[in-house]
N, C-alpha and C. Protein backbone atom coordinates (compact mmCIF):
# COMPACT_ATOMS: atom_id res chain seq x y z
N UNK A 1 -78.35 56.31 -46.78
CA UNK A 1 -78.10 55.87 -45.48
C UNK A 1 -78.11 57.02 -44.49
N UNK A 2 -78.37 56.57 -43.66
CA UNK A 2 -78.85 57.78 -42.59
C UNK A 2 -77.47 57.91 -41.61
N UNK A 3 -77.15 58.86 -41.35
CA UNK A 3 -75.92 59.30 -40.22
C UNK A 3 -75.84 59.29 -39.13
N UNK A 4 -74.79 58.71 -38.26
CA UNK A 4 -75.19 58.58 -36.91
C UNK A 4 -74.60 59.92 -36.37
N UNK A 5 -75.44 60.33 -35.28
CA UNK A 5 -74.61 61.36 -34.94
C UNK A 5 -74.60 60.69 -33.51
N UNK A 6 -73.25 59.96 -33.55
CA UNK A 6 -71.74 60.05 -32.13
C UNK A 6 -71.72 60.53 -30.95
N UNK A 7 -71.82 62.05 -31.56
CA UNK A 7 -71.42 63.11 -30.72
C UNK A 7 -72.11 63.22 -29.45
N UNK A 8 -73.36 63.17 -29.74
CA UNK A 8 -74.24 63.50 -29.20
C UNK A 8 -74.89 62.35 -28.32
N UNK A 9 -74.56 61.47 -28.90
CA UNK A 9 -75.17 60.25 -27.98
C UNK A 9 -74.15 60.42 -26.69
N UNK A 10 -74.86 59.66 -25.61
CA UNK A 10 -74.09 59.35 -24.40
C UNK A 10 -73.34 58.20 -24.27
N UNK A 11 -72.43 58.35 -23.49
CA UNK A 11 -71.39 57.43 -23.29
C UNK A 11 -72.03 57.03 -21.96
N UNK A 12 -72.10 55.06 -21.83
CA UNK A 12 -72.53 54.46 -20.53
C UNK A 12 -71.24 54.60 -20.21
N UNK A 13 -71.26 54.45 -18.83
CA UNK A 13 -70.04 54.11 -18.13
C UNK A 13 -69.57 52.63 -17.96
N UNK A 14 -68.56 52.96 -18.29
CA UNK A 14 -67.79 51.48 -18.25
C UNK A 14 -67.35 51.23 -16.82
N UNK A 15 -67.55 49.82 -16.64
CA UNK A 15 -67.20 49.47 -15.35
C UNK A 15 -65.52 49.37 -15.32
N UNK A 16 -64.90 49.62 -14.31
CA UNK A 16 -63.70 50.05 -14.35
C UNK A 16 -63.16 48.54 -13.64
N UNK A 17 -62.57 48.15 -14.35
CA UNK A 17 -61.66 46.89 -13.75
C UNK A 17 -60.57 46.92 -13.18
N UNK A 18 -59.72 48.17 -13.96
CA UNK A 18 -58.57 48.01 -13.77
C UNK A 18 -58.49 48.75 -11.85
N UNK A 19 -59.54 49.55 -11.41
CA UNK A 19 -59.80 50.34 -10.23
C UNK A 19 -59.56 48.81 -9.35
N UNK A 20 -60.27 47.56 -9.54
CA UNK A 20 -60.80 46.74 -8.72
C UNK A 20 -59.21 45.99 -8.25
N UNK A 21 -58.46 45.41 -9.30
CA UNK A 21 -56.91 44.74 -9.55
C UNK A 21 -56.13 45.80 -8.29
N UNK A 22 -56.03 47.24 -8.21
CA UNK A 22 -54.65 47.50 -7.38
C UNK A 22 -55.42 46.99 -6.07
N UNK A 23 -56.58 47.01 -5.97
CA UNK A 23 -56.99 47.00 -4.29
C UNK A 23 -56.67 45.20 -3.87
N UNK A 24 -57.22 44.75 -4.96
CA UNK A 24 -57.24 43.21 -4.57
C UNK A 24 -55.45 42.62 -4.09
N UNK A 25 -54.72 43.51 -4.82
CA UNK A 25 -52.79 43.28 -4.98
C UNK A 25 -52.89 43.97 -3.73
N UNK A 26 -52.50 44.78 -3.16
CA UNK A 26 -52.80 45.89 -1.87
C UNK A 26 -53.24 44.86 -0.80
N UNK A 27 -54.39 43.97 -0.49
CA UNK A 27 -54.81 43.03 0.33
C UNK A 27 -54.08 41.98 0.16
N UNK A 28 -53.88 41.27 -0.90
CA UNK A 28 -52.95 40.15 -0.85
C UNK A 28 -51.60 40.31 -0.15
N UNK A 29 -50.62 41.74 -0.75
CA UNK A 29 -49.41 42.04 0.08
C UNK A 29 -49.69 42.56 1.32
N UNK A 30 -50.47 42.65 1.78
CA UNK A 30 -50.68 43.15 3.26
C UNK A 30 -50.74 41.94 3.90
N UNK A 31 -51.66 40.97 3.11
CA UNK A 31 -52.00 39.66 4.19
C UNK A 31 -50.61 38.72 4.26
N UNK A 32 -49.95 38.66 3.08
CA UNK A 32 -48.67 38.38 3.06
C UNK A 32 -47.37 38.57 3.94
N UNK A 33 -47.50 40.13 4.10
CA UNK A 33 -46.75 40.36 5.03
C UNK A 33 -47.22 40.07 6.51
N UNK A 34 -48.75 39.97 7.13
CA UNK A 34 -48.68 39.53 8.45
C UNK A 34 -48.83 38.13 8.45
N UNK A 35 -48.93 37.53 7.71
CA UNK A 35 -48.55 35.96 7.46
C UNK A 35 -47.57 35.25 7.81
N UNK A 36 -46.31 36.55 7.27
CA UNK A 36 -44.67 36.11 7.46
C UNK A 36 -44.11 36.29 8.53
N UNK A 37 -44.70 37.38 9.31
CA UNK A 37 -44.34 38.07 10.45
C UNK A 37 -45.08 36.85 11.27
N UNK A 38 -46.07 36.70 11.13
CA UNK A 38 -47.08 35.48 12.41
C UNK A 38 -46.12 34.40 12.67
N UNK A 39 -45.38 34.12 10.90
CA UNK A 39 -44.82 32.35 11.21
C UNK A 39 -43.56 33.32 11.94
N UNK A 40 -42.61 34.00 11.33
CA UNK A 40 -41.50 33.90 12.27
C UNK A 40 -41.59 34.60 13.40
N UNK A 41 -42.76 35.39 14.32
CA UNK A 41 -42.94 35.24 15.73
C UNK A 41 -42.96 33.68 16.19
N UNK A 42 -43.42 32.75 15.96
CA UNK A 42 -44.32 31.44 15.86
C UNK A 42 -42.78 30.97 16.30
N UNK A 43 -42.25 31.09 15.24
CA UNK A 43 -40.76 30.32 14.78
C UNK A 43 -39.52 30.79 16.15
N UNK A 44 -39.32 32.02 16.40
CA UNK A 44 -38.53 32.55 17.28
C UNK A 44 -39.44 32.19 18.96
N UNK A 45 -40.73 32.19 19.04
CA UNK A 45 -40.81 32.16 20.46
C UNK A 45 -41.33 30.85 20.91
N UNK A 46 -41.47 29.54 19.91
CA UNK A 46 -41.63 28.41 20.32
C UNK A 46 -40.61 27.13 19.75
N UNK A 47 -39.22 27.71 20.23
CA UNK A 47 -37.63 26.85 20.44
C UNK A 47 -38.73 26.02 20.59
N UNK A 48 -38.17 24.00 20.68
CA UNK A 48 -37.83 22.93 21.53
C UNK A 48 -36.91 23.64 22.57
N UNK A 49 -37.42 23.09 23.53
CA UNK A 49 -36.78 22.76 24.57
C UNK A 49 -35.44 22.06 24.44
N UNK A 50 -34.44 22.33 24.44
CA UNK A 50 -32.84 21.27 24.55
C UNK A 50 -32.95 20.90 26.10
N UNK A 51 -32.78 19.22 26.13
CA UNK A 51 -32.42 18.97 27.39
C UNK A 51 -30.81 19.51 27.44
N UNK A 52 -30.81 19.50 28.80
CA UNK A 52 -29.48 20.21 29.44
C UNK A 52 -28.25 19.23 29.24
N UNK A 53 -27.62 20.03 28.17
CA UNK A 53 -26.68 19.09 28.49
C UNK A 53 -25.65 18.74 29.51
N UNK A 54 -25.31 17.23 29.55
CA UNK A 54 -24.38 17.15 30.75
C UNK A 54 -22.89 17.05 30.49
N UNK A 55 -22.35 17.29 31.63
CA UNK A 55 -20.96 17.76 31.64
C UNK A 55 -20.12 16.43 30.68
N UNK A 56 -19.30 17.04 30.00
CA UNK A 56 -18.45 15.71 29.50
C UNK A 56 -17.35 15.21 30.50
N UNK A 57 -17.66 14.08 30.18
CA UNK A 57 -16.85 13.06 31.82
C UNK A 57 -15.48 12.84 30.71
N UNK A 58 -14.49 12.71 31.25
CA UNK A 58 -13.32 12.56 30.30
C UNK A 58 -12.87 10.78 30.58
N UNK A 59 -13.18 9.76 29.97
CA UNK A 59 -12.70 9.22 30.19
C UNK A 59 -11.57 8.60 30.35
N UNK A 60 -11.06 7.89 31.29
CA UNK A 60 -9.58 7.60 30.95
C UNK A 60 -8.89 6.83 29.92
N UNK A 61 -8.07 6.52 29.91
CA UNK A 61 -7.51 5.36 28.46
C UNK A 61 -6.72 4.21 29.04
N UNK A 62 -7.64 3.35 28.33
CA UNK A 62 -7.14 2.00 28.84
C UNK A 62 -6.27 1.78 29.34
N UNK A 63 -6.06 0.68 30.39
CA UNK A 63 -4.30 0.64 30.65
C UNK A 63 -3.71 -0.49 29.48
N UNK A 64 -2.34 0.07 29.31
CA UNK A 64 -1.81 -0.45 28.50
C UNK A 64 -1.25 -1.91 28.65
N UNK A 65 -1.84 -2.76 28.55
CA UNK A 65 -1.19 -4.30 28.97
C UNK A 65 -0.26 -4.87 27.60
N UNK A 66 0.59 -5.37 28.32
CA UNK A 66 1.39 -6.06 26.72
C UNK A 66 0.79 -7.79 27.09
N UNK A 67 0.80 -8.08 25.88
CA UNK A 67 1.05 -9.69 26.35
C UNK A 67 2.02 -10.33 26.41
N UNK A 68 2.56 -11.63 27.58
CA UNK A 68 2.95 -12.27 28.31
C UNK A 68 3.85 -12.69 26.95
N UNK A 69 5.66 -12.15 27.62
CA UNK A 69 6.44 -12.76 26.63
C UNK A 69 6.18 -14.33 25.68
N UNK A 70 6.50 -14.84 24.90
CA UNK A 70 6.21 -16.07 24.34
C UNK A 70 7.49 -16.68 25.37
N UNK A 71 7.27 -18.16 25.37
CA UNK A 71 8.63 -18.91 25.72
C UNK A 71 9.14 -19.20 24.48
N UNK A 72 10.37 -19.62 24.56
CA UNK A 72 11.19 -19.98 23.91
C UNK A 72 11.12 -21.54 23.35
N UNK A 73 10.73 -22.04 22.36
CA UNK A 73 10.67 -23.37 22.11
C UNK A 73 12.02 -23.96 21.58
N UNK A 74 12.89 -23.18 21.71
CA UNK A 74 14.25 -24.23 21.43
C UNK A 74 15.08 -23.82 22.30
N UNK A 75 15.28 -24.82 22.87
CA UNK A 75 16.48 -24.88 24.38
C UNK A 75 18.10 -24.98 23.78
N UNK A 76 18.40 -24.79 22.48
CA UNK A 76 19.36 -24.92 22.44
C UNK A 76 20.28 -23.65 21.68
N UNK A 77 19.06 -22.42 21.42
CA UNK A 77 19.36 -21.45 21.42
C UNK A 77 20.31 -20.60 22.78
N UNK A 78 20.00 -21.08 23.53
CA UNK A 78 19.75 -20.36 25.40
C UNK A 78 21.13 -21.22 25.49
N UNK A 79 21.29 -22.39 25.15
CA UNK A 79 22.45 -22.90 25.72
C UNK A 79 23.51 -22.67 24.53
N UNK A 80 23.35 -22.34 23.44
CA UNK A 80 24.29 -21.58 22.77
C UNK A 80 25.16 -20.16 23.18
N UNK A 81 23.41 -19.64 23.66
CA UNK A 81 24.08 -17.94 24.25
C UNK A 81 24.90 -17.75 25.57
N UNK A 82 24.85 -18.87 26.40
CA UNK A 82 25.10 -18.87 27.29
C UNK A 82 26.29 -20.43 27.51
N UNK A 83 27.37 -20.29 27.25
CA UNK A 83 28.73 -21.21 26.91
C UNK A 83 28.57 -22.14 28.48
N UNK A 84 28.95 -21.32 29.44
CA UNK A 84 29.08 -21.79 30.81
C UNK A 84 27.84 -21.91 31.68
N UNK A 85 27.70 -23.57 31.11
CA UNK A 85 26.25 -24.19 32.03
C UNK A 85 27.31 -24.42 34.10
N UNK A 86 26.03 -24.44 34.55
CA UNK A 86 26.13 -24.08 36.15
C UNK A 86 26.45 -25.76 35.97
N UNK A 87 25.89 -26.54 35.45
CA UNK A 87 26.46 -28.05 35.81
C UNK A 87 27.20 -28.94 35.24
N UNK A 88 27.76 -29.41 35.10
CA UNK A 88 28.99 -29.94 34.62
C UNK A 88 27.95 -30.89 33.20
N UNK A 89 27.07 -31.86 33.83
CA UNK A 89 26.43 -32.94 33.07
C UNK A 89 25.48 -32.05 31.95
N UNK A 90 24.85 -31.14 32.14
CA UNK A 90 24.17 -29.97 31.64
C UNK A 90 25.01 -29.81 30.53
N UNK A 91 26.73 -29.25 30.66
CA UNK A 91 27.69 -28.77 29.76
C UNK A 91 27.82 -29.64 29.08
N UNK A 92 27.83 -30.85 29.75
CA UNK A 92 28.76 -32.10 28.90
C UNK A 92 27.59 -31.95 27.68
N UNK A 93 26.52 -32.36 27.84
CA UNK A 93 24.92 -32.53 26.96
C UNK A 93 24.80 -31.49 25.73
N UNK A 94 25.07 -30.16 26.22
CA UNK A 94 25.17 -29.29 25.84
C UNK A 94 25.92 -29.33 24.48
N UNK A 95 27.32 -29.40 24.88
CA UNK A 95 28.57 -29.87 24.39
C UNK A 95 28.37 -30.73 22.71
N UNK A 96 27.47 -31.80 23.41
CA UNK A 96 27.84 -32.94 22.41
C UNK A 96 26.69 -32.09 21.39
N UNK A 97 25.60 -32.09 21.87
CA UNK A 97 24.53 -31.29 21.11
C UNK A 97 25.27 -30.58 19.89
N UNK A 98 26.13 -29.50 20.70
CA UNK A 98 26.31 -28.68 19.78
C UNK A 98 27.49 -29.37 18.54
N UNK A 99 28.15 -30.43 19.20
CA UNK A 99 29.09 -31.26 18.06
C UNK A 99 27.97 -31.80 17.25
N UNK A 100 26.76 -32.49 17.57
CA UNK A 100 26.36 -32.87 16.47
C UNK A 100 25.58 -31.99 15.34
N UNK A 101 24.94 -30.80 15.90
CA UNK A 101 24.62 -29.82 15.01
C UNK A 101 25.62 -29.30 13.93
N UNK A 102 26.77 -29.13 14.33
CA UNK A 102 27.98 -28.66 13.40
C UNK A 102 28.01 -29.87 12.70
N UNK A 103 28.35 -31.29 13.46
CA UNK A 103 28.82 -32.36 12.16
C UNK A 103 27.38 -32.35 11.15
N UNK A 104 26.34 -32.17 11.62
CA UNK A 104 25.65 -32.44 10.58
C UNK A 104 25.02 -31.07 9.44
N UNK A 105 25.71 -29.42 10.10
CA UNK A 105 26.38 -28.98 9.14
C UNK A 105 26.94 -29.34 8.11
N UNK A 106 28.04 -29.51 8.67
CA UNK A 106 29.65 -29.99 7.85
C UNK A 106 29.33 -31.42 7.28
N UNK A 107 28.50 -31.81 7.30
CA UNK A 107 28.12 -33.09 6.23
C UNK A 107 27.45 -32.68 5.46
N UNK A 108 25.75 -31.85 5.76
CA UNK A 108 25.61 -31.11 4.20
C UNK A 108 26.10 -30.43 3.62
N UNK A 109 27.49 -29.97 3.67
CA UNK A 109 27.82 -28.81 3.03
C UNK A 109 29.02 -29.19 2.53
N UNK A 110 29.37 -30.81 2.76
CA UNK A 110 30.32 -31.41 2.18
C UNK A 110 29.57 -32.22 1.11
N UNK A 111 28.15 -32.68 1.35
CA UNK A 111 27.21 -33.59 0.63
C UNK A 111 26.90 -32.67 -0.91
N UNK A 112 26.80 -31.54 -0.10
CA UNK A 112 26.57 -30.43 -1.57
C UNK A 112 27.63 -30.40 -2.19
N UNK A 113 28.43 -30.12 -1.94
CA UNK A 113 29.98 -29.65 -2.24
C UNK A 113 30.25 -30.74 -3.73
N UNK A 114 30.10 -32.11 -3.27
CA UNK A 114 30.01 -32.92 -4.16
C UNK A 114 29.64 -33.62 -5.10
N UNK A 115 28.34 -33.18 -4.24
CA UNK A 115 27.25 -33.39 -5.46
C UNK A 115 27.43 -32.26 -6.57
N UNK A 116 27.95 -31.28 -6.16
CA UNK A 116 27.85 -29.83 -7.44
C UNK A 116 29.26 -30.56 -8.13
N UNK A 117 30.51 -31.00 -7.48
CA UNK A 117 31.46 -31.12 -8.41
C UNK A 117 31.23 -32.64 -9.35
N UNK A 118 30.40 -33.46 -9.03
CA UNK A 118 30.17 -34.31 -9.80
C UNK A 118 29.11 -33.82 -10.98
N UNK A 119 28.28 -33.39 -10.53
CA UNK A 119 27.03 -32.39 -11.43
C UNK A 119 28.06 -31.45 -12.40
N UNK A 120 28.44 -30.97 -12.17
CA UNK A 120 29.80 -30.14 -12.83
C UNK A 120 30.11 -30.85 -13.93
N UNK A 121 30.84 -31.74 -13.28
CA UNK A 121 31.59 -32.68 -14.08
C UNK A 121 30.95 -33.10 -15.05
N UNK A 122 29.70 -33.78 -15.20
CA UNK A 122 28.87 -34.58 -16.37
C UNK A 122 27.76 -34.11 -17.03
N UNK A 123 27.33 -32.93 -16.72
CA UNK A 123 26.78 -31.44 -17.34
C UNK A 123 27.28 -31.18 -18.34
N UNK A 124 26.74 -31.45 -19.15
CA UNK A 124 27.05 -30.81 -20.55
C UNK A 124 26.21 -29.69 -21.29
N UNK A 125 24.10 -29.76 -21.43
CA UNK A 125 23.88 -29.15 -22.22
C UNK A 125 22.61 -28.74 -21.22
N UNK A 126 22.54 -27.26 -21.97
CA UNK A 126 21.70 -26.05 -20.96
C UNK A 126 20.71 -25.66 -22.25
N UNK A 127 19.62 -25.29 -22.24
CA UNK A 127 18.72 -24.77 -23.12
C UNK A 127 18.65 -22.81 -22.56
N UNK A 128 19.26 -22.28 -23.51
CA UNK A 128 19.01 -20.67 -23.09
C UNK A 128 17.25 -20.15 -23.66
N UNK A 129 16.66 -19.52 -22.98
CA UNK A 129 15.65 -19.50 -23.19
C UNK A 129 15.14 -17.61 -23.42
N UNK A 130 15.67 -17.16 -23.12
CA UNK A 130 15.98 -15.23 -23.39
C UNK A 130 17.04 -15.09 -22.32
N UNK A 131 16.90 -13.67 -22.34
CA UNK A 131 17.63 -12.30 -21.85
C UNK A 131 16.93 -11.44 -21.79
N UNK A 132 16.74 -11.13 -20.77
CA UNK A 132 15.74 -9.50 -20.79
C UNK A 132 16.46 -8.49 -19.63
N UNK A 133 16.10 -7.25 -19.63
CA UNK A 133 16.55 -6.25 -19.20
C UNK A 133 16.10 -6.03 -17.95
N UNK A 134 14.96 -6.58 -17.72
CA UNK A 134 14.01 -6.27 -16.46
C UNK A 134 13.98 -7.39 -15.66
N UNK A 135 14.36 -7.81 -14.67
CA UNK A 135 13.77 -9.00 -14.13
C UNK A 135 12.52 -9.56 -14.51
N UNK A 136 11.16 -9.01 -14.24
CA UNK A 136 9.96 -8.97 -14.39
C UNK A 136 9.70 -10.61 -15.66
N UNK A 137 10.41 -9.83 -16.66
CA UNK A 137 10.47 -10.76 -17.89
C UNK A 137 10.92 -11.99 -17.74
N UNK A 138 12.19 -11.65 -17.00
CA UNK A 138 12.62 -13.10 -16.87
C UNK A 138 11.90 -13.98 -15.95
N UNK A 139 11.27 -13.47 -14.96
CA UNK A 139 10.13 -14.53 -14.53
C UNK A 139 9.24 -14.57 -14.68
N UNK A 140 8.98 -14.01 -15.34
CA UNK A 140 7.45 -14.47 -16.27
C UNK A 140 7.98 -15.49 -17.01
N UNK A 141 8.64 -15.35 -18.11
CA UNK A 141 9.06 -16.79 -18.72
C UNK A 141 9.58 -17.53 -17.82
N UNK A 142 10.76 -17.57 -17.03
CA UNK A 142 10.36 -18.58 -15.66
C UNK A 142 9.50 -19.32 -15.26
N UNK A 143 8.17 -18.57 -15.30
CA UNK A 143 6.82 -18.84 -14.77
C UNK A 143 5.95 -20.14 -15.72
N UNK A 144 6.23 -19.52 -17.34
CA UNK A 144 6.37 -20.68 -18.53
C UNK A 144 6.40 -21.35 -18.73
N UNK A 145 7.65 -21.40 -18.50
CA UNK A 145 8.68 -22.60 -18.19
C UNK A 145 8.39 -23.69 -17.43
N UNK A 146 7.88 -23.09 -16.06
CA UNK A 146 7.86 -24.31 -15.13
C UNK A 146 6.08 -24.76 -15.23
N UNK A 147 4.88 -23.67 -15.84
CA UNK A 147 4.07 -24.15 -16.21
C UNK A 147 3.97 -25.60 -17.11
N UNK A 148 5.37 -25.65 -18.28
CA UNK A 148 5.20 -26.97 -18.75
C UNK A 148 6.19 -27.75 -18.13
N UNK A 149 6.41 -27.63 -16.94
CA UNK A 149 7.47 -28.96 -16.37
C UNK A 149 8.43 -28.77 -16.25
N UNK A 150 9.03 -27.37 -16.86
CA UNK A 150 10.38 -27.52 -16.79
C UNK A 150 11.23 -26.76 -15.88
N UNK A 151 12.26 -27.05 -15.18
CA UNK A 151 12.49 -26.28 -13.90
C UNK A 151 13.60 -24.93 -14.62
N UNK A 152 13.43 -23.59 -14.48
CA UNK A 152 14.09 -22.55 -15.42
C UNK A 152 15.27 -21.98 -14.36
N UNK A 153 16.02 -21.72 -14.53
CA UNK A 153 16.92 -20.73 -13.42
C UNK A 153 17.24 -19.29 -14.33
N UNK A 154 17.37 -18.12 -13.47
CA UNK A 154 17.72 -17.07 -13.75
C UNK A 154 19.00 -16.47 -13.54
N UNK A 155 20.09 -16.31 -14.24
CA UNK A 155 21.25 -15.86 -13.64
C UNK A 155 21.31 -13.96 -14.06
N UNK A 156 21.81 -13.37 -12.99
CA UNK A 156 21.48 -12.25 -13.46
C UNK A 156 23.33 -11.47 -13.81
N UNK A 157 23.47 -10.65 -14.69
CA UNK A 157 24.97 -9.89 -14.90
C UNK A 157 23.77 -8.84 -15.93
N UNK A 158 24.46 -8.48 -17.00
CA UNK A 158 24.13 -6.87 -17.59
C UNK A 158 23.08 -7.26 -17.94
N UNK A 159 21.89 -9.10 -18.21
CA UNK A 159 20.96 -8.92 -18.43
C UNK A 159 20.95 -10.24 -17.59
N UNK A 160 19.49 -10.09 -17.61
CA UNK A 160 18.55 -11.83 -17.12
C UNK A 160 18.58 -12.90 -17.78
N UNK A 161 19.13 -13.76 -17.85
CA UNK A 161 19.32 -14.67 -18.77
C UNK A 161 18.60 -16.23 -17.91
N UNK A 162 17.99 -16.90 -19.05
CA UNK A 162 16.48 -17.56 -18.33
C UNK A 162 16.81 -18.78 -18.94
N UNK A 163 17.24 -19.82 -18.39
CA UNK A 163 18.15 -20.97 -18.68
C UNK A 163 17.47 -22.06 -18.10
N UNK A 164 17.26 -23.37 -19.00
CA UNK A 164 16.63 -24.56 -18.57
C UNK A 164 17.43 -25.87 -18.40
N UNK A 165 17.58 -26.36 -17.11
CA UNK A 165 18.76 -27.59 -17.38
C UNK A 165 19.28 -27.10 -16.47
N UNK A 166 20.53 -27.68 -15.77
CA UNK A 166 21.32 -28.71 -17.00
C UNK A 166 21.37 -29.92 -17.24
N UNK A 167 21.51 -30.54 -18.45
CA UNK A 167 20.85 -31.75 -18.81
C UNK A 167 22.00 -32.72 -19.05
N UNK A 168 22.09 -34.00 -18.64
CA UNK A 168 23.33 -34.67 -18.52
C UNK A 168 24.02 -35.33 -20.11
N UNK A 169 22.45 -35.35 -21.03
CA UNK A 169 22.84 -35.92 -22.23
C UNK A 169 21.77 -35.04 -23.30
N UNK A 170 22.58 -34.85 -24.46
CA UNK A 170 21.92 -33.86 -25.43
C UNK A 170 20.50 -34.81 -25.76
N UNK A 171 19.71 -35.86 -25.79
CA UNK A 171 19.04 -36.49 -25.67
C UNK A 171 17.65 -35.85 -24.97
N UNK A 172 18.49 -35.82 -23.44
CA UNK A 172 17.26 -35.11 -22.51
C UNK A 172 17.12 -33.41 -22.54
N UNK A 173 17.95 -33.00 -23.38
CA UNK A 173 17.89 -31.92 -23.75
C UNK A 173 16.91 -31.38 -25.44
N UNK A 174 17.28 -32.44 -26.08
CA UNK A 174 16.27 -32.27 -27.14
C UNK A 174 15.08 -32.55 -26.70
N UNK A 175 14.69 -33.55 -25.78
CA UNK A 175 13.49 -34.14 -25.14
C UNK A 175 12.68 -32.86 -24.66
N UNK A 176 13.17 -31.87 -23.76
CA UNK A 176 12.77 -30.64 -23.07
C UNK A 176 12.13 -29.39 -24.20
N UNK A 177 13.43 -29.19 -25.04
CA UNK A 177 13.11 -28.31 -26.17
C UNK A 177 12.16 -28.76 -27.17
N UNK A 178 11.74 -30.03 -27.59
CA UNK A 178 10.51 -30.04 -28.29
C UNK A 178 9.06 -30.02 -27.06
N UNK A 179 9.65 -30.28 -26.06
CA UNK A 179 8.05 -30.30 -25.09
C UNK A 179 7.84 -28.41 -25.26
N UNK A 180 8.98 -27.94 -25.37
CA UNK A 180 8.73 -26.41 -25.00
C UNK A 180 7.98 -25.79 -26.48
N UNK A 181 8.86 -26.79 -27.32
CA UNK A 181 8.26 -25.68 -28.84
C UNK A 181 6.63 -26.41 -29.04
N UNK A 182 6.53 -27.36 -28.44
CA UNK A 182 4.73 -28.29 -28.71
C UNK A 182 4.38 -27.16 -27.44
N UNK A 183 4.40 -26.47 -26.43
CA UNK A 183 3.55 -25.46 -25.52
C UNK A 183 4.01 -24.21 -26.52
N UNK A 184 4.56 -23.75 -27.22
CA UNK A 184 4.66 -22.42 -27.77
C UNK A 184 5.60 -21.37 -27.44
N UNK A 185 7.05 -22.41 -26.70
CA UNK A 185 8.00 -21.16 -26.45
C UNK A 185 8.89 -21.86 -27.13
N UNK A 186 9.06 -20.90 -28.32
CA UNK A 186 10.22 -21.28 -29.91
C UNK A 186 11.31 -20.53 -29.73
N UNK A 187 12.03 -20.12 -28.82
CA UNK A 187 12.96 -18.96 -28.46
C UNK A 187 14.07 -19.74 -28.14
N UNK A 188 14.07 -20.77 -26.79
CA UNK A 188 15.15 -21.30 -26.40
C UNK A 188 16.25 -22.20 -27.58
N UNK A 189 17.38 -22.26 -27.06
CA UNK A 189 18.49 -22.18 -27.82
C UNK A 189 19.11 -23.74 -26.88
N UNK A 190 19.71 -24.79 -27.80
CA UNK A 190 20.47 -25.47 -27.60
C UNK A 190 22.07 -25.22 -27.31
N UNK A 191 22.68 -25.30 -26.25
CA UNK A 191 23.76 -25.28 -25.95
C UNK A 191 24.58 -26.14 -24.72
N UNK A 192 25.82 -26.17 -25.77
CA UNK A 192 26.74 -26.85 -25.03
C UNK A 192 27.83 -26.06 -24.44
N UNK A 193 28.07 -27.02 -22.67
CA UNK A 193 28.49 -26.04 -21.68
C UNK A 193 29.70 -26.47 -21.72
């Protein structure tokens, strides 16, 4: 095989690339920078226009109107507050008015009176239905209660105690307590008062 001799041969010149890359980077950041500079001249010397603003007018605040007292729809308030009517026939009217408002006070409150001591009297049996600590509880079962018909009262001391009745004959009392255990409240208690 025959030998090359290398040495001696010539070297072509290589085209140089890497010469061509800094100039082309060099033009790009140059054009870059008057690019940036063009827009924000551009940007700083062509504002909008702001119309002028105008002065703030302060307005005033409403006037304050109330509305027109209500009247009074019971005349017998006014002649309560006021004992000494200017006319005699006025007073007399007045007068009787106010006797019959009291008697018919003093008749319901004699009508109650009696009705509780006869109710008293022939009251025998109460269905207890809990005790709870919280009010809350006790009317919720309250709430139960009167969901199936039955009217509940709450008496309150160190707990809530949630009571159905009172029922005049143990009869209408068993009657109540199976309607309650057929809806699903098995708690209440038969008792005699």
């Amino acid at each position: 095989m025959v030998q090359r001799d290398y040495v001696r041969r010539k070297s072509r010149p290589k085209k140089n690339k890497s010469s061509f890359m800094p100039k082309f980077m060099i033009f790009m950041a140059i054009a870059l920078i008057v690019l940036f500079s063009a827009i924000l001249y551009f940007i700083t010397n062509n504002k909008p226009n702001k119309p002028a603003e105008q002065p703030k007018v302060k307005t005033p605040p409403p006037a304050v109107t109330l509305p027109e007292q209500p009247q009074e729809r019971w005349t017998y308030l006014k002649a309560l507050e006021t004992p000494n009517a200017s006319s005699n026939a006025t007073s007399n009217s007045v007068a009787s008015e106010r006797q019959q408002i009291l008697d018919s006070f003093a008749n319901n409150t004699n009508t109650r009176s009696n009705a509780n001591q006869t109710s008293s009297t022939t009251t025998k049996w109460t269905l207890q239905c809990g005790a709870f600590k919280e009010k809350a509880n006790a009317d919720t079962l309250k709430a139960q209660l009167a969901m199936v018909g039955i009217n509940g009262n709450i008496s309150s001391g160190q707990l809530y105690r949630v009571t159905a009745g009172p029922y005049t004959s143990k009869s209408e009392a068993d009657k109540a307590l199976s309607s309650l255990k057929n809806s699903g409240i098995n708690n209440c208690i038969l008792s005699n008062k």
